[in-house]
C-alpha atoms as a PDB file:
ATOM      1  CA  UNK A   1       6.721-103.023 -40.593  1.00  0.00           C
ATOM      2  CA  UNK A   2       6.816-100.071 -42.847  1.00  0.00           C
ATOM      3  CA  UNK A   3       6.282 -96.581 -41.293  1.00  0.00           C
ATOM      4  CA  UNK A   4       4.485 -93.717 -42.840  1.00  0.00           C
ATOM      5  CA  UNK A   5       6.101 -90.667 -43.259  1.00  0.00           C
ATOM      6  CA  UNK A   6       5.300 -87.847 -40.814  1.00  0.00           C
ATOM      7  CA  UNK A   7       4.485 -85.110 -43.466  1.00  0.00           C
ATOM      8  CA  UNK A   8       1.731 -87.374 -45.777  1.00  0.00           C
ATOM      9  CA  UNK A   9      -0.112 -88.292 -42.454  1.00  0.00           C
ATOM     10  CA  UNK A  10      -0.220 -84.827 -41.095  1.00  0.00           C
ATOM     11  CA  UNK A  11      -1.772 -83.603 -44.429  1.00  0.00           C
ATOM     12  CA  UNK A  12      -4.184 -86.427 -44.413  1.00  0.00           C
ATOM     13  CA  UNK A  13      -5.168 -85.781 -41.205  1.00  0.00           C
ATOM     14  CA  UNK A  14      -5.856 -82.315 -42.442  1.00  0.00           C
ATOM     15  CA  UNK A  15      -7.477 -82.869 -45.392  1.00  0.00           C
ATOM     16  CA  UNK A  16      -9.957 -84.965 -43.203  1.00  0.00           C
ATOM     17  CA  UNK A  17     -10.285 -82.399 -40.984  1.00  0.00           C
ATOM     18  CA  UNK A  18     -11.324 -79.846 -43.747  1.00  0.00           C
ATOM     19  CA  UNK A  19     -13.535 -82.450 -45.189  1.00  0.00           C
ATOM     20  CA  UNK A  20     -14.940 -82.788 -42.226  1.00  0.00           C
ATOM     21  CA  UNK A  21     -15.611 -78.920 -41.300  1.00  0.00           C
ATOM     22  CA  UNK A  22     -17.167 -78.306 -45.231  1.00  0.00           C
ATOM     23  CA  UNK A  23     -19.826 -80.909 -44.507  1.00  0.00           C
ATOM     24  CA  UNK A  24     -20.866 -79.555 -41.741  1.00  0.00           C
ATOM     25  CA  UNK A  25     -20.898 -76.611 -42.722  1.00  0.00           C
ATOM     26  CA  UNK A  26     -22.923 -77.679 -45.685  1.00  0.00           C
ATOM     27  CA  UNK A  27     -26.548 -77.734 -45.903  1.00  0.00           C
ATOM     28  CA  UNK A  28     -28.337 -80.547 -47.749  1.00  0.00           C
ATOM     29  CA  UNK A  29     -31.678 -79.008 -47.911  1.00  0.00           C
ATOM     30  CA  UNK A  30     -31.093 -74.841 -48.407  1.00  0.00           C
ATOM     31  CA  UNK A  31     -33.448 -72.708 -48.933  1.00  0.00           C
ATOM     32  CA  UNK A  32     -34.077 -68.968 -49.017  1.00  0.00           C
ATOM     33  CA  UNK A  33     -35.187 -67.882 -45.273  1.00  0.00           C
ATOM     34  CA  UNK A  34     -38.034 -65.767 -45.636  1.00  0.00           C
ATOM     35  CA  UNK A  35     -38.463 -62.358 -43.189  1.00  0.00           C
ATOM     36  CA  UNK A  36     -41.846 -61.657 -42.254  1.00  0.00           C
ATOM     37  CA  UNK A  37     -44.066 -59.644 -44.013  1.00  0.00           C
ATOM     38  CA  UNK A  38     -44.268 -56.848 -40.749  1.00  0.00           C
ATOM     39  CA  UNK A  39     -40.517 -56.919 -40.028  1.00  0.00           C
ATOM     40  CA  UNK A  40     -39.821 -53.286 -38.561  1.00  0.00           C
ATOM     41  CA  UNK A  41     -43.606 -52.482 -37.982  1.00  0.00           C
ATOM     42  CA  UNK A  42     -42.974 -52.762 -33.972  1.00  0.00           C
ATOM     43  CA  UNK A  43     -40.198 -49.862 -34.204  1.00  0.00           C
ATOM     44  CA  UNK A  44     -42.776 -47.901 -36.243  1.00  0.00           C
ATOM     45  CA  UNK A  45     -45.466 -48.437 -34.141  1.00  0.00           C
ATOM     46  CA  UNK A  46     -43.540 -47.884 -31.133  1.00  0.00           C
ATOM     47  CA  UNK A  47     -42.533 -44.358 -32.460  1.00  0.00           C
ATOM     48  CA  UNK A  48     -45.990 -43.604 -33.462  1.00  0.00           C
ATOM     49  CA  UNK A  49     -46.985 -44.292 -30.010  1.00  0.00           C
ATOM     50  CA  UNK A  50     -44.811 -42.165 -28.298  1.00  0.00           C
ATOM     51  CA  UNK A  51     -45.347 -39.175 -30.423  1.00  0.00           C
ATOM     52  CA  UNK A  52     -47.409 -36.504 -27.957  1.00  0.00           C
ATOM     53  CA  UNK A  53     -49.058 -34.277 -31.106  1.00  0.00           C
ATOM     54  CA  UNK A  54     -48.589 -36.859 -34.530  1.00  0.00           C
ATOM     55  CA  UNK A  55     -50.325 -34.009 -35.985  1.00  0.00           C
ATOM     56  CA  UNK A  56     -47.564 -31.441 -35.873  1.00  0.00           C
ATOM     57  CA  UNK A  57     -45.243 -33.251 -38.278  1.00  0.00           C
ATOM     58  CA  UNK A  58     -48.230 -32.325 -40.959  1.00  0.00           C
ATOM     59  CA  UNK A  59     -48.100 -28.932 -40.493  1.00  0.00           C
ATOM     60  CA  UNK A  60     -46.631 -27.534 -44.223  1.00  0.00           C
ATOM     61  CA  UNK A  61     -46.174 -24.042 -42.527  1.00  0.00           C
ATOM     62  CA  UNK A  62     -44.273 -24.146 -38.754  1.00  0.00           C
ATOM     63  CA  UNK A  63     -43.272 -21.280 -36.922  1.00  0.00           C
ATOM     64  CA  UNK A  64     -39.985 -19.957 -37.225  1.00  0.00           C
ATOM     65  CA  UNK A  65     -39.945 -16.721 -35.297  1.00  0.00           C
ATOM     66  CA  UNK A  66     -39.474 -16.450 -31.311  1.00  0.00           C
ATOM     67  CA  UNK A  67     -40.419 -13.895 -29.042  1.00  0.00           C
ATOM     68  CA  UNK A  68     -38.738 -10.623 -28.875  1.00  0.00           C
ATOM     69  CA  UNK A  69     -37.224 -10.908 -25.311  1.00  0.00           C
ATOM     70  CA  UNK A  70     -36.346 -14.423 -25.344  1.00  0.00           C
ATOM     71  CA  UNK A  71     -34.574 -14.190 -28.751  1.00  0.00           C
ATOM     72  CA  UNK A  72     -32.399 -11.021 -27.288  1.00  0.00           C
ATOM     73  CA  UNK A  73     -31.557 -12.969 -24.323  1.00  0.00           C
ATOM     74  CA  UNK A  74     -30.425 -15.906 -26.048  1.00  0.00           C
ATOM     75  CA  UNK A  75     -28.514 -13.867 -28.530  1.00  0.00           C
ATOM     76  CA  UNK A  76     -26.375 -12.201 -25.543  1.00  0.00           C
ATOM     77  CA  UNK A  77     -25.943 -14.842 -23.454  1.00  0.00           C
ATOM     78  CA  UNK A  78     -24.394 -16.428 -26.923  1.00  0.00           C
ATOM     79  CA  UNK A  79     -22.297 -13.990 -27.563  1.00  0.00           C
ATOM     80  CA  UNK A  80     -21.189 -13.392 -24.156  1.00  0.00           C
ATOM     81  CA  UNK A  81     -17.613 -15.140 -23.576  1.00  0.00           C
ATOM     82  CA  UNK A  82     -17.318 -17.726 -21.339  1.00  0.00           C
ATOM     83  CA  UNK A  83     -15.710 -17.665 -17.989  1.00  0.00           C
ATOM     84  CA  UNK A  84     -12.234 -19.393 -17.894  1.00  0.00           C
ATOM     85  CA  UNK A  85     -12.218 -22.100 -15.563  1.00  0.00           C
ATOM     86  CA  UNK A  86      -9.195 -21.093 -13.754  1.00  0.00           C
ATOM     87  CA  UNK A  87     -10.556 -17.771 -13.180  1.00  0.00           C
ATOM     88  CA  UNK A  88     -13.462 -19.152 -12.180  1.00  0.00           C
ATOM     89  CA  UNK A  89     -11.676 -21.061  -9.263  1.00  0.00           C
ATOM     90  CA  UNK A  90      -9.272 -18.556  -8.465  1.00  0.00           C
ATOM     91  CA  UNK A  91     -12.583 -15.869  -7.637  1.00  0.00           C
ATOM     92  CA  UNK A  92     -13.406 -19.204  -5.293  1.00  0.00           C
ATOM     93  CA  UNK A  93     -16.906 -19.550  -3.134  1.00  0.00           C
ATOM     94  CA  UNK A  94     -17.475 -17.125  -0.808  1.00  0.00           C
ATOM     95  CA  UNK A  95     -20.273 -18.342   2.210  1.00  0.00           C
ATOM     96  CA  UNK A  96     -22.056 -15.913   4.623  1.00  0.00           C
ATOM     97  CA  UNK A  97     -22.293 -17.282   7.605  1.00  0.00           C
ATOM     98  CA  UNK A  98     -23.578 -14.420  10.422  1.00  0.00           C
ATOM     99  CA  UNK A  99     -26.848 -15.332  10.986  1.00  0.00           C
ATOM    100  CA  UNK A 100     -25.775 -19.610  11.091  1.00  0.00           C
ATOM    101  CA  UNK A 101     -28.120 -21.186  14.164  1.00  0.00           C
ATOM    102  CA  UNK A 102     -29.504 -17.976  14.711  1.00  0.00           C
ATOM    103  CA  UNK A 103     -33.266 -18.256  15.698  1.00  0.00           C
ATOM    104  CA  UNK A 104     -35.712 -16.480  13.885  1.00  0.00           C
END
Protein backbone atom coordinates (compact mmCIF):
# COMPACT_ATOMS: atom_id res chain seq x y z
CA UNK A 1 0.00 0.00 0.00
CA UNK A 2 1.32 3.31 -1.07
CA UNK A 3 1.47 6.13 1.56
CA UNK A 4 0.85 9.75 0.95
CA UNK A 5 3.28 12.09 1.77
CA UNK A 6 2.83 14.13 4.96
CA UNK A 7 3.31 17.66 3.37
CA UNK A 8 0.54 17.21 0.19
CA UNK A 9 -2.08 15.97 2.81
CA UNK A 10 -1.50 18.69 5.27
CA UNK A 11 -2.00 21.31 2.45
CA UNK A 12 -5.04 19.54 1.27
CA UNK A 13 -6.41 19.46 4.41
CA UNK A 14 -5.88 23.16 4.40
CA UNK A 15 -7.00 24.09 1.31
CA UNK A 16 -10.32 22.33 2.41
CA UNK A 17 -10.35 24.06 5.35
CA UNK A 18 -10.11 27.53 3.57
CA UNK A 19 -12.63 26.34 1.12
CA UNK A 20 -14.61 25.58 3.65
CA UNK A 21 -14.37 28.98 5.80
CA UNK A 22 -14.92 31.23 2.21
CA UNK A 23 -18.28 29.53 1.75
CA UNK A 24 -19.42 30.23 4.71
CA UNK A 25 -18.46 33.18 4.82
CA UNK A 26 -20.10 33.78 1.50
CA UNK A 27 -23.49 34.95 0.96
CA UNK A 28 -25.59 33.57 -1.89
CA UNK A 29 -28.30 36.07 -1.80
CA UNK A 30 -26.52 39.77 -0.76
CA UNK A 31 -28.06 42.60 -0.71
CA UNK A 32 -27.62 46.18 0.46
CA UNK A 33 -29.08 46.36 4.24
CA UNK A 34 -31.12 49.28 4.39
CA UNK A 35 -31.06 51.73 7.82
CA UNK A 36 -34.24 53.16 8.64
CA UNK A 37 -35.45 56.21 7.51
CA UNK A 38 -35.50 57.79 11.51
CA UNK A 39 -32.12 56.30 12.49
CA UNK A 40 -30.75 58.89 15.19
CA UNK A 41 -34.21 60.65 15.68
CA UNK A 42 -34.45 58.97 19.38
CA UNK A 43 -31.00 60.75 20.41
CA UNK A 44 -32.51 63.96 18.97
CA UNK A 45 -35.59 63.70 20.51
CA UNK A 46 -34.20 62.66 23.68
CA UNK A 47 -32.04 65.90 23.76
CA UNK A 48 -34.90 67.99 22.78
CA UNK A 49 -36.68 66.64 25.68
CA UNK A 50 -34.38 67.33 28.21
CA UNK A 51 -33.67 70.83 27.22
CA UNK A 52 -35.35 73.13 30.27
CA UNK A 53 -35.70 76.62 27.97
CA UNK A 54 -35.31 75.20 23.91
CA UNK A 55 -35.90 78.75 23.40
CA UNK A 56 -32.62 80.14 24.64
CA UNK A 57 -30.46 78.51 21.96
CA UNK A 58 -32.52 81.11 19.53
CA UNK A 59 -31.56 83.97 21.15
CA UNK A 60 -29.09 85.89 18.29
CA UNK A 61 -28.03 88.36 21.13
CA UNK A 62 -26.98 86.51 24.78
CA UNK A 63 -25.60 88.20 27.58
CA UNK A 64 -22.08 88.42 28.04
CA UNK A 65 -21.53 90.72 30.97
CA UNK A 66 -21.77 89.60 34.83
CA UNK A 67 -22.40 91.50 37.75
CA UNK A 68 -19.95 93.85 39.20
CA UNK A 69 -19.28 92.02 42.56
CA UNK A 70 -19.40 88.59 41.38
CA UNK A 71 -17.02 89.28 38.43
CA UNK A 72 -14.38 90.97 41.09
CA UNK A 73 -14.68 88.05 43.25
CA UNK A 74 -14.09 85.58 40.72
CA UNK A 75 -11.26 87.56 39.28
CA UNK A 76 -9.35 87.46 42.83
CA UNK A 77 -10.06 84.31 43.90
CA UNK A 78 -8.37 83.45 40.25
CA UNK A 79 -5.61 85.16 40.68
CA UNK A 80 -5.05 84.30 44.17
CA UNK A 81 -2.26 81.41 44.41
CA UNK A 82 -3.11 78.32 45.62
CA UNK A 83 -2.21 76.83 48.91
CA UNK A 84 0.58 74.14 48.70
CA UNK A 85 -0.59 71.00 49.93
CA UNK A 86 2.20 70.38 52.23
CA UNK A 87 1.71 73.62 53.81
CA UNK A 88 -1.60 73.01 54.01
CA UNK A 89 -0.99 69.83 56.22
CA UNK A 90 1.81 71.07 58.04
CA UNK A 91 -0.74 74.28 59.47
CA UNK A 92 -2.87 70.84 60.42
CA UNK A 93 -6.67 70.99 62.01
CA UNK A 94 -6.99 72.64 64.97
CA UNK A 95 -10.54 71.52 67.12
CA UNK A 96 -12.02 73.53 70.07
CA UNK A 97 -13.18 71.47 72.35
CA UNK A 98 -14.15 73.59 75.87
CA UNK A 99 -17.59 73.65 75.79
CA UNK A 100 -17.76 69.44 74.49
CA UNK A 101 -20.98 67.84 76.60
CA UNK A 102 -21.52 70.99 78.11
CA UNK A 103 -25.33 71.64 78.61
CA UNK A 104 -26.81 74.57 77.32
Amino acid sequence: MKTLNKGITMQGVTGLLFLTLMTGCAEWDSHPVVVQQNFGNAVNNMVKNQTLYPEHGQNDHPILTLDGQKAQTVIKAYRQPAKDPLEQAKEGVTFDVKNVGADE
